[in-house]
C-alpha atoms as a PDB file:
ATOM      1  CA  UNK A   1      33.542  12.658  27.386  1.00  0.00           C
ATOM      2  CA  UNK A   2      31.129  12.846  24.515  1.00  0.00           C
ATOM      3  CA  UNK A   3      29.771   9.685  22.741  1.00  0.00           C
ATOM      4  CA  UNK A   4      31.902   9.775  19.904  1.00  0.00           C
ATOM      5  CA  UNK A   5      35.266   9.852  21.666  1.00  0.00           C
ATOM      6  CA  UNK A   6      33.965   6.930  24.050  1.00  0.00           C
ATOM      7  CA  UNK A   7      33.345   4.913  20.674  1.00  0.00           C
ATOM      8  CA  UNK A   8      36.628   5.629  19.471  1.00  0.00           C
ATOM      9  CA  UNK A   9      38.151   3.785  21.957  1.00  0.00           C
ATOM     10  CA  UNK A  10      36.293   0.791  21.089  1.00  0.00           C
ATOM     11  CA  UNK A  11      38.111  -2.092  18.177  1.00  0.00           C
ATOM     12  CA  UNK A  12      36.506  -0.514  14.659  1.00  0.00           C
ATOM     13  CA  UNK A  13      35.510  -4.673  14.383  1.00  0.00           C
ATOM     14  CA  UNK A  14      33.525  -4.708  17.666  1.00  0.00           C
ATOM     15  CA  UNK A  15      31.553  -1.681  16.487  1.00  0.00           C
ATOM     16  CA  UNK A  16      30.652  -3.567  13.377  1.00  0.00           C
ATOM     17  CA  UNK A  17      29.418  -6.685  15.226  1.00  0.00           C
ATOM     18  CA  UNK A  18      27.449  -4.297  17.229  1.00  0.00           C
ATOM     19  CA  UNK A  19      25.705  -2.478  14.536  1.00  0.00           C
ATOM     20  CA  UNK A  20      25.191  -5.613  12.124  1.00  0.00           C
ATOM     21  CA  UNK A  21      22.758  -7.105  14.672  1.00  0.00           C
ATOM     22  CA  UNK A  22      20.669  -4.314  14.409  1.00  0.00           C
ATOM     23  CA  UNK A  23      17.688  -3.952  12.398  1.00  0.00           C
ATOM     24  CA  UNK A  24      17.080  -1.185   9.884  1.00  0.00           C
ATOM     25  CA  UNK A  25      15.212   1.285  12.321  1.00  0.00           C
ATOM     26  CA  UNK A  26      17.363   0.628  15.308  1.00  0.00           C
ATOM     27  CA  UNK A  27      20.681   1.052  12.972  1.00  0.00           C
ATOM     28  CA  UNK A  28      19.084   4.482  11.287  1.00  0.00           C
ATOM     29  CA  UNK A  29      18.408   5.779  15.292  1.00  0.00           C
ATOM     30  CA  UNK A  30      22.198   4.713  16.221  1.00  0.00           C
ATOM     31  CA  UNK A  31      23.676   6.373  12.624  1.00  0.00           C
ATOM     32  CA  UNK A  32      21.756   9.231  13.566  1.00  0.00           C
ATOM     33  CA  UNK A  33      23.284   9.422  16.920  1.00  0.00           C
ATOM     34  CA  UNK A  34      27.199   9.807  16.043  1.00  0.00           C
ATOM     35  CA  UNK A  35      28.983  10.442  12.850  1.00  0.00           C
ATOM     36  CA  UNK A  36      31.701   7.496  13.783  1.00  0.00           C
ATOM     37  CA  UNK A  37      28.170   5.067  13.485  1.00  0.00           C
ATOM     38  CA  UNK A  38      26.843   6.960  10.361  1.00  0.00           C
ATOM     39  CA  UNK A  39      30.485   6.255   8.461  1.00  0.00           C
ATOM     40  CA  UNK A  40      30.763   2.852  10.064  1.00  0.00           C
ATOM     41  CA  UNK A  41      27.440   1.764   9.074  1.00  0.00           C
ATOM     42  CA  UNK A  42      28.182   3.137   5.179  1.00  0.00           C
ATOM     43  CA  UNK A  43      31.609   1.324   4.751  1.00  0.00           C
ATOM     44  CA  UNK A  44      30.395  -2.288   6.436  1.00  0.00           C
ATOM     45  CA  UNK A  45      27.661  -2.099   3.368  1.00  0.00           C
ATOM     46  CA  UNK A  46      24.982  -2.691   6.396  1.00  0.00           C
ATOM     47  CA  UNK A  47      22.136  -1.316   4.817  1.00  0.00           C
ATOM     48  CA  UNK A  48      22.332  -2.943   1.490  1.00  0.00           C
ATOM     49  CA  UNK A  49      22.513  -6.575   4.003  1.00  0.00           C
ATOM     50  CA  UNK A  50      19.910  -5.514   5.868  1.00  0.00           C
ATOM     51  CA  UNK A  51      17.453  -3.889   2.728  1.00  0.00           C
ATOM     52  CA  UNK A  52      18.599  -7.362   0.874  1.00  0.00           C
ATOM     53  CA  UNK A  53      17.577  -9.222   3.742  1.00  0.00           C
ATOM     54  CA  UNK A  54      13.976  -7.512   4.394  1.00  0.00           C
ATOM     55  CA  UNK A  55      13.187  -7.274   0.699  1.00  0.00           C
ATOM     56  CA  UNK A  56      14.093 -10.283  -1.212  1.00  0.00           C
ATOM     57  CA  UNK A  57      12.443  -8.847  -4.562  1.00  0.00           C
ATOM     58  CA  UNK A  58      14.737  -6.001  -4.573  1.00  0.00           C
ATOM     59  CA  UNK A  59      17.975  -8.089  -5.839  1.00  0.00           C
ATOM     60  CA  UNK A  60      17.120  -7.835  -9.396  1.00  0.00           C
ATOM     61  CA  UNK A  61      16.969  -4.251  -9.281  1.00  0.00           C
ATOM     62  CA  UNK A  62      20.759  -3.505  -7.213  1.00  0.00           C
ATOM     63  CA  UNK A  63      22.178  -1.451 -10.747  1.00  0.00           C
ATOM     64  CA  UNK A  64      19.795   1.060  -9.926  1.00  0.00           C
ATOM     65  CA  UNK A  65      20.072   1.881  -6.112  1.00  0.00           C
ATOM     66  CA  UNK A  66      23.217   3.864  -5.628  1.00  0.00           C
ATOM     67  CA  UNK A  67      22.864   4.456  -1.678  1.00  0.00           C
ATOM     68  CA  UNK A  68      21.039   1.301  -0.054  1.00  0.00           C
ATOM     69  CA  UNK A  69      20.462   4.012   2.953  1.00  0.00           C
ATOM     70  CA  UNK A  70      19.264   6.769   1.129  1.00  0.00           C
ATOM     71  CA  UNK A  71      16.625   3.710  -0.637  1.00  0.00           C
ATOM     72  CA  UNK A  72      15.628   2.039   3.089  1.00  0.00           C
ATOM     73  CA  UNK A  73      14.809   6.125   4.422  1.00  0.00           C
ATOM     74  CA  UNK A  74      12.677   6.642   1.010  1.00  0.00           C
ATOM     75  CA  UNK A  75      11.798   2.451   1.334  1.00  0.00           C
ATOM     76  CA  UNK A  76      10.808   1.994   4.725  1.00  0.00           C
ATOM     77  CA  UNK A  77       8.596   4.646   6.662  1.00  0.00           C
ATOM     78  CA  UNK A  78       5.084   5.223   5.852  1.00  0.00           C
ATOM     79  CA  UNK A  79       3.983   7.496   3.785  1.00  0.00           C
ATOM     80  CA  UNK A  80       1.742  11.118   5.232  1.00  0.00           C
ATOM     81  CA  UNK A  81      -1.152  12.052   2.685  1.00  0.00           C
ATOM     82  CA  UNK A  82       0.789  15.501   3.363  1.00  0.00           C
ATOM     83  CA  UNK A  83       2.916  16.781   0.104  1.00  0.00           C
ATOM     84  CA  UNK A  84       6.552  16.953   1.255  1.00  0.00           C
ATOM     85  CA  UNK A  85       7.790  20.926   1.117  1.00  0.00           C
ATOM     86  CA  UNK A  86      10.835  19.121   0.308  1.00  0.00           C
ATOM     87  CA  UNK A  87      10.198  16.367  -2.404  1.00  0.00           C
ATOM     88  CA  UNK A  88       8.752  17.020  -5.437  1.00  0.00           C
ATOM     89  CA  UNK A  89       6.003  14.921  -7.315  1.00  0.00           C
ATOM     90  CA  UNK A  90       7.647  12.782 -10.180  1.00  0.00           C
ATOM     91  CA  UNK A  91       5.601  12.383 -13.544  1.00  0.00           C
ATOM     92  CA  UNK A  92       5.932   8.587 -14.525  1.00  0.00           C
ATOM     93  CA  UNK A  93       5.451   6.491 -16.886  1.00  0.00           C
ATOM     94  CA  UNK A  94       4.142   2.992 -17.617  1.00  0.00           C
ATOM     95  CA  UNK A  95       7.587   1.486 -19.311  1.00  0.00           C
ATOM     96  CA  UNK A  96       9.962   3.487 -16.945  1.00  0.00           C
ATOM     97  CA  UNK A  97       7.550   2.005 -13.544  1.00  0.00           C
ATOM     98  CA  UNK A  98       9.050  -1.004 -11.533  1.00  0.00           C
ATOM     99  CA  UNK A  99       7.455  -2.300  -8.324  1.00  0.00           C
ATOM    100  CA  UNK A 100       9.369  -4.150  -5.336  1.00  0.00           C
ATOM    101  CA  UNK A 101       6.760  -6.688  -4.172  1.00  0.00           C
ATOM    102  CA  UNK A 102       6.918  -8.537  -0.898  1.00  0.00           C
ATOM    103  CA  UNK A 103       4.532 -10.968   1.236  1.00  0.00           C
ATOM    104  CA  UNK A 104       5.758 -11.726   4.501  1.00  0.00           C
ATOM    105  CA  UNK A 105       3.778 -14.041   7.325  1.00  0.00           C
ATOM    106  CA  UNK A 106       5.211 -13.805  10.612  1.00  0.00           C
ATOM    107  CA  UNK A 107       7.910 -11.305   9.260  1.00  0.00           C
ATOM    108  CA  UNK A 108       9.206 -14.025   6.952  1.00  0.00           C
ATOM    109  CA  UNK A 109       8.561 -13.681   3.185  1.00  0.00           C
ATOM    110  CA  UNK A 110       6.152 -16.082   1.433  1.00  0.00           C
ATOM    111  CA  UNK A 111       6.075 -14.224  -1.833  1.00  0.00           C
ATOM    112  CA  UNK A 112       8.985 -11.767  -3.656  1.00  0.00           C
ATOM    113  CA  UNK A 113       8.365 -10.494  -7.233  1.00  0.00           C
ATOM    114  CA  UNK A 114       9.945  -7.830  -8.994  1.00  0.00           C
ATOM    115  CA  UNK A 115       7.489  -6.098 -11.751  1.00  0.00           C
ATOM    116  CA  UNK A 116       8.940  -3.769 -14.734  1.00  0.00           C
ATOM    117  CA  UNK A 117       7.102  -2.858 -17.189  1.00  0.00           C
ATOM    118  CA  UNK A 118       7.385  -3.126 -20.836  1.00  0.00           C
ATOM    119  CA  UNK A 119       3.805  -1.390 -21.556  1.00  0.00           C
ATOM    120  CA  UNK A 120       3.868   1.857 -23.549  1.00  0.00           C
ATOM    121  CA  UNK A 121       2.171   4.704 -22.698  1.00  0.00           C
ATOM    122  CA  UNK A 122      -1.021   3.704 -25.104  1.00  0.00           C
ATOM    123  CA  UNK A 123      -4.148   4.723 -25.057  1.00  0.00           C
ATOM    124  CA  UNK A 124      -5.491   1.467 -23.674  1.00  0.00           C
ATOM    125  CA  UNK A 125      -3.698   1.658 -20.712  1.00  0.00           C
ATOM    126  CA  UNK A 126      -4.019   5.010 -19.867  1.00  0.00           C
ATOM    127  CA  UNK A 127      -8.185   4.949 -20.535  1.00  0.00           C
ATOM    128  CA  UNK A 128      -8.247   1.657 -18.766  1.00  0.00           C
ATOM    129  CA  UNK A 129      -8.854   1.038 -15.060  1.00  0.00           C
ATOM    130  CA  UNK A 130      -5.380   1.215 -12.839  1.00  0.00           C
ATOM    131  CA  UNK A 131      -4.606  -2.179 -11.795  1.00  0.00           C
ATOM    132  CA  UNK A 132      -1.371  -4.349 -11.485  1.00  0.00           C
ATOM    133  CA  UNK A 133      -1.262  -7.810 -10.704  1.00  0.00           C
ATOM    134  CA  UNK A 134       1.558  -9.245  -8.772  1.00  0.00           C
ATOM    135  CA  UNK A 135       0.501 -12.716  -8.579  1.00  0.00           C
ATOM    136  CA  UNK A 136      -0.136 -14.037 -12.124  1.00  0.00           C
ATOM    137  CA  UNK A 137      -1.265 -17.788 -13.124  1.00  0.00           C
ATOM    138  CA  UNK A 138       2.462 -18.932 -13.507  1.00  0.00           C
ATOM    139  CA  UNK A 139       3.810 -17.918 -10.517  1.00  0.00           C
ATOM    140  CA  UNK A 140       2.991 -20.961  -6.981  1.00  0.00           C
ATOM    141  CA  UNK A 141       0.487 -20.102  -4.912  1.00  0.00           C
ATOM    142  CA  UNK A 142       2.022 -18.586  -1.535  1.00  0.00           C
ATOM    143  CA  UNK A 143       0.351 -20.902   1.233  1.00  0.00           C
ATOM    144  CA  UNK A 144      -0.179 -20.247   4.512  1.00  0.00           C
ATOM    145  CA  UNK A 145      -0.913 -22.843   7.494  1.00  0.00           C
ATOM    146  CA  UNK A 146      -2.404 -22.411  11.060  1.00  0.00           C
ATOM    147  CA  UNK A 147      -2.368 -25.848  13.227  1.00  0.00           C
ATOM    148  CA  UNK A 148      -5.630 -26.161  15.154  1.00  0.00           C
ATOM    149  CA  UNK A 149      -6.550 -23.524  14.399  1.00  0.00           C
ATOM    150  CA  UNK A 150     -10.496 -22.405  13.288  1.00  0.00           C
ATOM    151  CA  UNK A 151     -12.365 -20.821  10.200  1.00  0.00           C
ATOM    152  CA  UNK A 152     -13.185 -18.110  12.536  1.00  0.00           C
ATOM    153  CA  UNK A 153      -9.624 -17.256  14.244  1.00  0.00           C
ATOM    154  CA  UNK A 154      -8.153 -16.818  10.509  1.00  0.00           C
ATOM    155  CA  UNK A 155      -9.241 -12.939  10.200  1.00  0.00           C
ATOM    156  CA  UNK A 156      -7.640 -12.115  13.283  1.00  0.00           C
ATOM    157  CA  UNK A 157      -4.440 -14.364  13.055  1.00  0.00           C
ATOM    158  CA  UNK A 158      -3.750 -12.663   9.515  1.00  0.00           C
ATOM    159  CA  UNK A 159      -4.290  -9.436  10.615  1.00  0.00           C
ATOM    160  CA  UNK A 160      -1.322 -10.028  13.427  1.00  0.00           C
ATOM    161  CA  UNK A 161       0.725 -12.044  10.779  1.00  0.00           C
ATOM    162  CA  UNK A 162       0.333 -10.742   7.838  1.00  0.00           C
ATOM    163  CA  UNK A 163       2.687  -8.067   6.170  1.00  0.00           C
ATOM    164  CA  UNK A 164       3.320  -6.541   2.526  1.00  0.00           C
ATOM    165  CA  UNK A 165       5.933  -4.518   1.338  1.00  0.00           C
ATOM    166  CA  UNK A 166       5.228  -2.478  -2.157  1.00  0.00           C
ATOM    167  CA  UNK A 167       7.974  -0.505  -2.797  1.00  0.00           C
ATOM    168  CA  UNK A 168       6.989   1.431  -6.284  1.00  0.00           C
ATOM    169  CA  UNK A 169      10.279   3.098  -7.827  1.00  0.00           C
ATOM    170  CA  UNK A 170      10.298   5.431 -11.000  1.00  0.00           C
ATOM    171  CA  UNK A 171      12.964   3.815 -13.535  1.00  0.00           C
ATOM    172  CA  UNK A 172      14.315   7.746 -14.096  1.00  0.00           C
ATOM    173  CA  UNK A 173      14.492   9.633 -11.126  1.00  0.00           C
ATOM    174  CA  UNK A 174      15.559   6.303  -9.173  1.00  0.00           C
ATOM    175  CA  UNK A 175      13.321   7.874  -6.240  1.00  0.00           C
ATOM    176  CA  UNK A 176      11.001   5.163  -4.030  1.00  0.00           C
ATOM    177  CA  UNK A 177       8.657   5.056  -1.981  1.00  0.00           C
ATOM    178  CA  UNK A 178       6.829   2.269  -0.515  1.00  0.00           C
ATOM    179  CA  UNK A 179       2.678   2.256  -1.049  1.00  0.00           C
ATOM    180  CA  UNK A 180       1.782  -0.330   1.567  1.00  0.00           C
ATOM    181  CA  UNK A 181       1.404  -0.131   4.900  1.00  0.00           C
ATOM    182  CA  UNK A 182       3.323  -2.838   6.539  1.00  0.00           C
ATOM    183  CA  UNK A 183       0.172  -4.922   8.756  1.00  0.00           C
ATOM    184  CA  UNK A 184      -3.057  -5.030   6.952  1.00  0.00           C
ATOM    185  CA  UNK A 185      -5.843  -1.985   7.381  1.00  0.00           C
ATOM    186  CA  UNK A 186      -8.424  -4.546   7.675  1.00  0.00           C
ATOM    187  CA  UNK A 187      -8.850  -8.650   7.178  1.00  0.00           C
ATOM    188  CA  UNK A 188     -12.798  -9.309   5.973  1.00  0.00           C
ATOM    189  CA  UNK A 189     -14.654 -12.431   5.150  1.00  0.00           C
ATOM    190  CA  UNK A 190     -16.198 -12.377   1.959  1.00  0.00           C
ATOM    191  CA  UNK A 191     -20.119 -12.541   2.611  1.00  0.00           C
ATOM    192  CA  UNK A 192     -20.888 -14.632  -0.519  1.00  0.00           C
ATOM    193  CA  UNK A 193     -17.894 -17.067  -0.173  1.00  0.00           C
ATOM    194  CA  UNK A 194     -17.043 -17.835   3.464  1.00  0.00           C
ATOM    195  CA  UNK A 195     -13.851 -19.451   2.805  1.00  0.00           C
ATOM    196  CA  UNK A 196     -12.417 -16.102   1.129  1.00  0.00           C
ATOM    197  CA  UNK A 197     -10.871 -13.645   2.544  1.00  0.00           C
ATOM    198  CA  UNK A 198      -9.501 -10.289   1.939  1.00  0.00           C
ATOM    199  CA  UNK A 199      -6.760  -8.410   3.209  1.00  0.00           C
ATOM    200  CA  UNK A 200      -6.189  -4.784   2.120  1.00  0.00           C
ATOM    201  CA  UNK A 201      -2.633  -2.488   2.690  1.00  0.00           C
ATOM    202  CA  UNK A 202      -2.398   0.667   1.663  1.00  0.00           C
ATOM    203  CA  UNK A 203      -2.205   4.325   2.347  1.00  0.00           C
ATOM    204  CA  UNK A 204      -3.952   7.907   1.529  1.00  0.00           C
ATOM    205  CA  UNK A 205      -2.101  10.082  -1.201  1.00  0.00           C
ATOM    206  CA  UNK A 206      -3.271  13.566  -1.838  1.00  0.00           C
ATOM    207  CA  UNK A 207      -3.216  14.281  -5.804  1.00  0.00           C
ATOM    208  CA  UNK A 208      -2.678  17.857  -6.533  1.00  0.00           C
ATOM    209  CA  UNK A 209      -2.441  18.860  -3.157  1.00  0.00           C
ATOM    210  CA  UNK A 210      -6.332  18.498  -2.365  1.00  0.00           C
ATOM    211  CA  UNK A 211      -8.005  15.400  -3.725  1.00  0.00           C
ATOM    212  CA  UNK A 212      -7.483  12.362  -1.376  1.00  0.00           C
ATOM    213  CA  UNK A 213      -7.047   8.709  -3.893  1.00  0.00           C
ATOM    214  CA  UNK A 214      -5.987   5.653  -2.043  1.00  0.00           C
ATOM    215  CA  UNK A 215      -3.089   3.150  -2.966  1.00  0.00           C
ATOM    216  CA  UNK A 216      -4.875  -0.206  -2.264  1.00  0.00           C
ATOM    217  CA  UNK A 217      -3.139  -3.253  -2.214  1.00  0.00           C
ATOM    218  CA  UNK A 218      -5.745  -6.343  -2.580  1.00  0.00           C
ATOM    219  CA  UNK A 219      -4.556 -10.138  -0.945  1.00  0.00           C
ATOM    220  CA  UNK A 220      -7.306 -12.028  -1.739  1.00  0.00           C
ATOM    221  CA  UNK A 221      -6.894 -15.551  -0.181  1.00  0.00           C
ATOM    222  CA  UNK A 222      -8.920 -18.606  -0.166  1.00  0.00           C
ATOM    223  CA  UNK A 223      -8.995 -21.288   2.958  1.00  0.00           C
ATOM    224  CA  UNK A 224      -8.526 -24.713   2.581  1.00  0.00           C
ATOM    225  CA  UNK A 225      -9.045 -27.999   5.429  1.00  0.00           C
ATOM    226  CA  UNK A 226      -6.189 -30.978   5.502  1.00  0.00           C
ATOM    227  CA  UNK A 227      -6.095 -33.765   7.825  1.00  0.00           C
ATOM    228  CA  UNK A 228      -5.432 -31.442  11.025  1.00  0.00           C
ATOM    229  CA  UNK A 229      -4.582 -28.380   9.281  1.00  0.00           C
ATOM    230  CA  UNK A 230      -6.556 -25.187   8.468  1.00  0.00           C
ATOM    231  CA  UNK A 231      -4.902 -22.809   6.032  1.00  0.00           C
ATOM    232  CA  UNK A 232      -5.402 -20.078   3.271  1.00  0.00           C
ATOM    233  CA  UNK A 233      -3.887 -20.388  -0.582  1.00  0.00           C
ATOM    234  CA  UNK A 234      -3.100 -16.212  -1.886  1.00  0.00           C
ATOM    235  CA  UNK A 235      -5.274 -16.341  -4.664  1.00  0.00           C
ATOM    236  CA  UNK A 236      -4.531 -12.251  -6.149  1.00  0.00           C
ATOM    237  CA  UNK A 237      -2.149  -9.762  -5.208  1.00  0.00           C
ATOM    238  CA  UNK A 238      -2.961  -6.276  -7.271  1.00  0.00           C
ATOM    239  CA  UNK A 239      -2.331  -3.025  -6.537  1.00  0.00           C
ATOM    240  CA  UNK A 240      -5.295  -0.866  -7.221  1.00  0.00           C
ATOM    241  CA  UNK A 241      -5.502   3.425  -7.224  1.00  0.00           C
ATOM    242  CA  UNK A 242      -9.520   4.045  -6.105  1.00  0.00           C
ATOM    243  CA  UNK A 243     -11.208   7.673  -5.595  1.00  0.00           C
ATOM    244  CA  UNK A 244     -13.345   9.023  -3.157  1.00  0.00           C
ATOM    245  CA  UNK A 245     -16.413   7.537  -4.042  1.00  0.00           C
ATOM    246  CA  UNK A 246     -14.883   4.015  -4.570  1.00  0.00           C
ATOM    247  CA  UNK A 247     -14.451   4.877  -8.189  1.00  0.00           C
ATOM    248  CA  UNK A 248     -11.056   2.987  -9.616  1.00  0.00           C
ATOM    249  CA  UNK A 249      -9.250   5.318 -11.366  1.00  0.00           C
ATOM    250  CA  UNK A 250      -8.068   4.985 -14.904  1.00  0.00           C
ATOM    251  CA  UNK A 251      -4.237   4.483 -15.970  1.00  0.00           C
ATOM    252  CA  UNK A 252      -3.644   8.465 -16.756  1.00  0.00           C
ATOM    253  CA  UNK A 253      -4.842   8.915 -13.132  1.00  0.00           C
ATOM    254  CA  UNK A 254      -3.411   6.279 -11.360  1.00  0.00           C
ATOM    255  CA  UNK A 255       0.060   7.553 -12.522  1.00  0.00           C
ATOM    256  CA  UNK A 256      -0.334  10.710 -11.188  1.00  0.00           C
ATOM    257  CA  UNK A 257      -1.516   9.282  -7.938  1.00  0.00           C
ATOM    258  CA  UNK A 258       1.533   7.377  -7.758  1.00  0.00           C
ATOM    259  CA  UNK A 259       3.872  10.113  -8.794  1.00  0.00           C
ATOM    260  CA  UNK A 260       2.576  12.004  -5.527  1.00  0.00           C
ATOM    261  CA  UNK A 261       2.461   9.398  -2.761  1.00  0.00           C
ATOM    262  CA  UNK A 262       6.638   9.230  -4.713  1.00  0.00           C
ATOM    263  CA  UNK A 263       6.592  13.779  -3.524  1.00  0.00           C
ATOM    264  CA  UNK A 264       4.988  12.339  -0.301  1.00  0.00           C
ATOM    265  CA  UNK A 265       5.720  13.052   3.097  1.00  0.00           C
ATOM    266  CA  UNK A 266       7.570   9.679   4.802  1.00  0.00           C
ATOM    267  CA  UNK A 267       6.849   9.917   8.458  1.00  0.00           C
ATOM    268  CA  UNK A 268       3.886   8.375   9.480  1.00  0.00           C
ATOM    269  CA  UNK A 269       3.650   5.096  11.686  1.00  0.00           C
ATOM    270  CA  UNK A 270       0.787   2.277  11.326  1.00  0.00           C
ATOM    271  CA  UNK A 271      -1.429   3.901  13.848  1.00  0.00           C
ATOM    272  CA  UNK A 272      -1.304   7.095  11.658  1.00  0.00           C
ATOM    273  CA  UNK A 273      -1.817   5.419   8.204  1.00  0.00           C
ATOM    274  CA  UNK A 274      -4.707   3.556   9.689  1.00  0.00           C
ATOM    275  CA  UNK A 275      -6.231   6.747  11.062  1.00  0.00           C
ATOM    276  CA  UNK A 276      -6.479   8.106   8.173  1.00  0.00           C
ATOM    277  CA  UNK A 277      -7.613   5.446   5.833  1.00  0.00           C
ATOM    278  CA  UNK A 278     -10.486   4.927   8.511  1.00  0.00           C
ATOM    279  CA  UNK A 279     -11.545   9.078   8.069  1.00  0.00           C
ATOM    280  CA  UNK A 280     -11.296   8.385   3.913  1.00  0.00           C
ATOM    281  CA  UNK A 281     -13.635   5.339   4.445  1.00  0.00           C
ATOM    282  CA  UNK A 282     -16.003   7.084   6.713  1.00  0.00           C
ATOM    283  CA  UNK A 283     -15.590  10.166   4.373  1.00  0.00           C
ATOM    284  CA  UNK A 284     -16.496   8.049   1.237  1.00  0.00           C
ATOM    285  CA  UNK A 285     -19.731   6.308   3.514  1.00  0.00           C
ATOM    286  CA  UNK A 286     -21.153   9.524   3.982  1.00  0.00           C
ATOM    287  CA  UNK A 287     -20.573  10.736   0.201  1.00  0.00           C
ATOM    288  CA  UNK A 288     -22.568   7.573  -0.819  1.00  0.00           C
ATOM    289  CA  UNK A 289     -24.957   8.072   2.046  1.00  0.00           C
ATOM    290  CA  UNK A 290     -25.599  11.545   0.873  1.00  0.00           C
ATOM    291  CA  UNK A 291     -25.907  10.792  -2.436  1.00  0.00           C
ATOM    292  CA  UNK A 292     -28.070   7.979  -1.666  1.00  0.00           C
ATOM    293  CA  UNK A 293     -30.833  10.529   0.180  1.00  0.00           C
ATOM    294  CA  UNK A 294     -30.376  13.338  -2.871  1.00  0.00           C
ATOM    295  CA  UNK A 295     -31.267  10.493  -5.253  1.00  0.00           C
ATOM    296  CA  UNK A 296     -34.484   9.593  -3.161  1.00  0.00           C
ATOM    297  CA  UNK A 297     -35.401  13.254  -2.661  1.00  0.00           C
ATOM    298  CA  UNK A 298     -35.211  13.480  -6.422  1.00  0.00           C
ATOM    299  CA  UNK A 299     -37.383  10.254  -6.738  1.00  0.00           C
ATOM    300  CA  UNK A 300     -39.665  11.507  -4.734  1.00  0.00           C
ATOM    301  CA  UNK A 301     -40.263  15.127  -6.070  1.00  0.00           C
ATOM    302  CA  UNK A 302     -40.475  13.169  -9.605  1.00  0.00           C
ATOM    303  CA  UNK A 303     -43.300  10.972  -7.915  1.00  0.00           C
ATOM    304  CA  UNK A 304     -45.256  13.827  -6.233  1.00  0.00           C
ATOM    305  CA  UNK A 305     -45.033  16.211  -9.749  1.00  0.00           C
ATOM    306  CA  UNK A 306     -46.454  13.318 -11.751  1.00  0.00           C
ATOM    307  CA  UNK A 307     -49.191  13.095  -8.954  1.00  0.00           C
ATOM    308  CA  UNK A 308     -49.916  16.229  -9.128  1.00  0.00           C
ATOM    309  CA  UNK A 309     -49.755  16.616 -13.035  1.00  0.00           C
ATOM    310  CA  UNK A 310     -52.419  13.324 -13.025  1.00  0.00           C
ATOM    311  CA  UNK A 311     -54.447  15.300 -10.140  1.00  0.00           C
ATOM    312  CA  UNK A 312     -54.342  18.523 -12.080  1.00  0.00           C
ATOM    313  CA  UNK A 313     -55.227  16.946 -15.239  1.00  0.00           C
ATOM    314  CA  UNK A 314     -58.701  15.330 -13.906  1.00  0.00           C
ATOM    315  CA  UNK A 315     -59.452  18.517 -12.123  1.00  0.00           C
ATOM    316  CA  UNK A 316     -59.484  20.087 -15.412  1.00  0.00           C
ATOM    317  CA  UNK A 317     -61.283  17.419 -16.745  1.00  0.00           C
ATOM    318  CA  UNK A 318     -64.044  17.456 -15.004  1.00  0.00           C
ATOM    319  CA  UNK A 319     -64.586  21.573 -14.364  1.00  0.00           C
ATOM    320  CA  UNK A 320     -65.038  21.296 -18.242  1.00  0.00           C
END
């Protein structure tokens, strides 16, 4: 008896009550698995609950998704600095670009925004370094508390509770894709301020198939001591688009960027996202490093030809 006839026999309610206490990658693994799931799961609405429930800032934006699963498959999974043979890069711009933004601490959110913007494709913005803030002046600082807990256990608590969710989705096409990547790529201490810290998400987009940008999103978060209780205030969350090299890339560029990691591949786990962010940083250490030693080389031949100029120059002067 194959799996679908076995579920047939089962109450069409008791299937429901099954699948609604799944999450969204144990409900796309049991759609996958039988049509009778796939159809149940459609007509229950179960994956607009559960993409309403995971990502409180996309409830603004509900007009525009017409399949809630077809938006948590683009949504969810991590994106491959691969191009997708099957997805195709999607020119954007600045007034049709709306961003899905979500801070979660121990899987609950903290922070939800929804960002569309109004800007026109000016000059100024595309000449002007890519960033977007999610976290403005008006909007409460998201705070996070750790009972007894030290200055020196907060990197390493925020790296295992700390999540982000930046879902970037072109106003036109309707197609997403999510830039972040879930648990932070690193937590640091900021050397000149010890009671700042940074978390960055991300992931590694090729642009044009061959140069390798990265989709950064910044948490910068400062600590704070109460009574008995150590905690961090989230100071800035921006989304930045940065070039081998470190260079931030300008608006014009950080569009394009963005419009590929939306052609991306979307099958990549944490392990995988991290892997490769730590071969772009390593990549970008030894471009610097390299440059670094050209630089000297060059200083150096400049020192030794005005030595020799100044020792070729008395020589002459005093064979005269």
């Amino acid at each position: 008896m194959s799996m679908s006839s076995s579920l047939s026999t089962l109450p069409p309610d008791l299937i429901g009550q099954i699948l609604s206490r799944l999450d969204g990658p144990s409900l796309a693994s049991a759609s996958a698995s039988s049509s009778l799931l796939h159809s149940t799961a459609l007509s229950l609405s179960l994956w607009k609950n559960i993409s309403l429930s995971l990502w409180p800032s996309i409830a603004p934006l509900q007009p525009l998704i017409s399949s809630y699963h077809s938006f948590f498959s683009s949504s969810f999974p991590l994106l491959s600095p691969s191009p997708s043979s099957s997805i195709s890069p999607v020119p954007l711009s600045p007034s049709e670009t709306i961003a899905a933004v979500d801070l979660f601490h121990n899987t609950k959110p903290i922070f939800s925004k929804t960002l569309t913007s109004s800007t026109p494709d000016s000059p100024w913005f595309l000449n002007s370094p890519f960033s977007i803030q999610a976290l403005d002046s008006t909007d409460p600082q998201p705070v996070i508390e750790f009972s007894g807990h030290l200055f020196g256990e907060i990197c390493r608590d925020l790296e295992d509770s700390l999540g982000l969710s930046w879902i970037l989705i072109d106003g036109v096409t309707k197609k997403s894709a999510n830039l972040s990547s879930w648990k932070p790529l690193v937590v640091s201490r900021q050397w000149f301020s010890e009671g700042e810290f940074i978390a960055r998400f991300g992931c590694v987009v090729l642009r044009d198939g061959v140069k390798a940008s990265l989709c950064c999103v910044v948490v910068r978060m400062e600590s704070f001591l109460e009574r008995e209780k150590v905690g961090v205030k989230v100071k800035e969350v921006s989304l930045q688009v940065e070039e081998m090299g470190g260079g931030c890339l300008n608006g014009r560029e950080g569009l394009e960027v963005l419009g590929a990691a939306l052609g991306s591949e979307r099958k990549s786990g944490f392990k995988e996202v991290k892997r490769v962010y730590e071969d772009f940083v390593r990549l970008e250490r030894e471009m610097k490093e390299k440059k670094v030693r050209t630089e000297v080389r060059v200083d150096m031949g400049c020192v030794m030809s005005g030595i020799l100029a100044f020792a070729i120059f008395w020589v002459f002067l005093f064979s005269r």
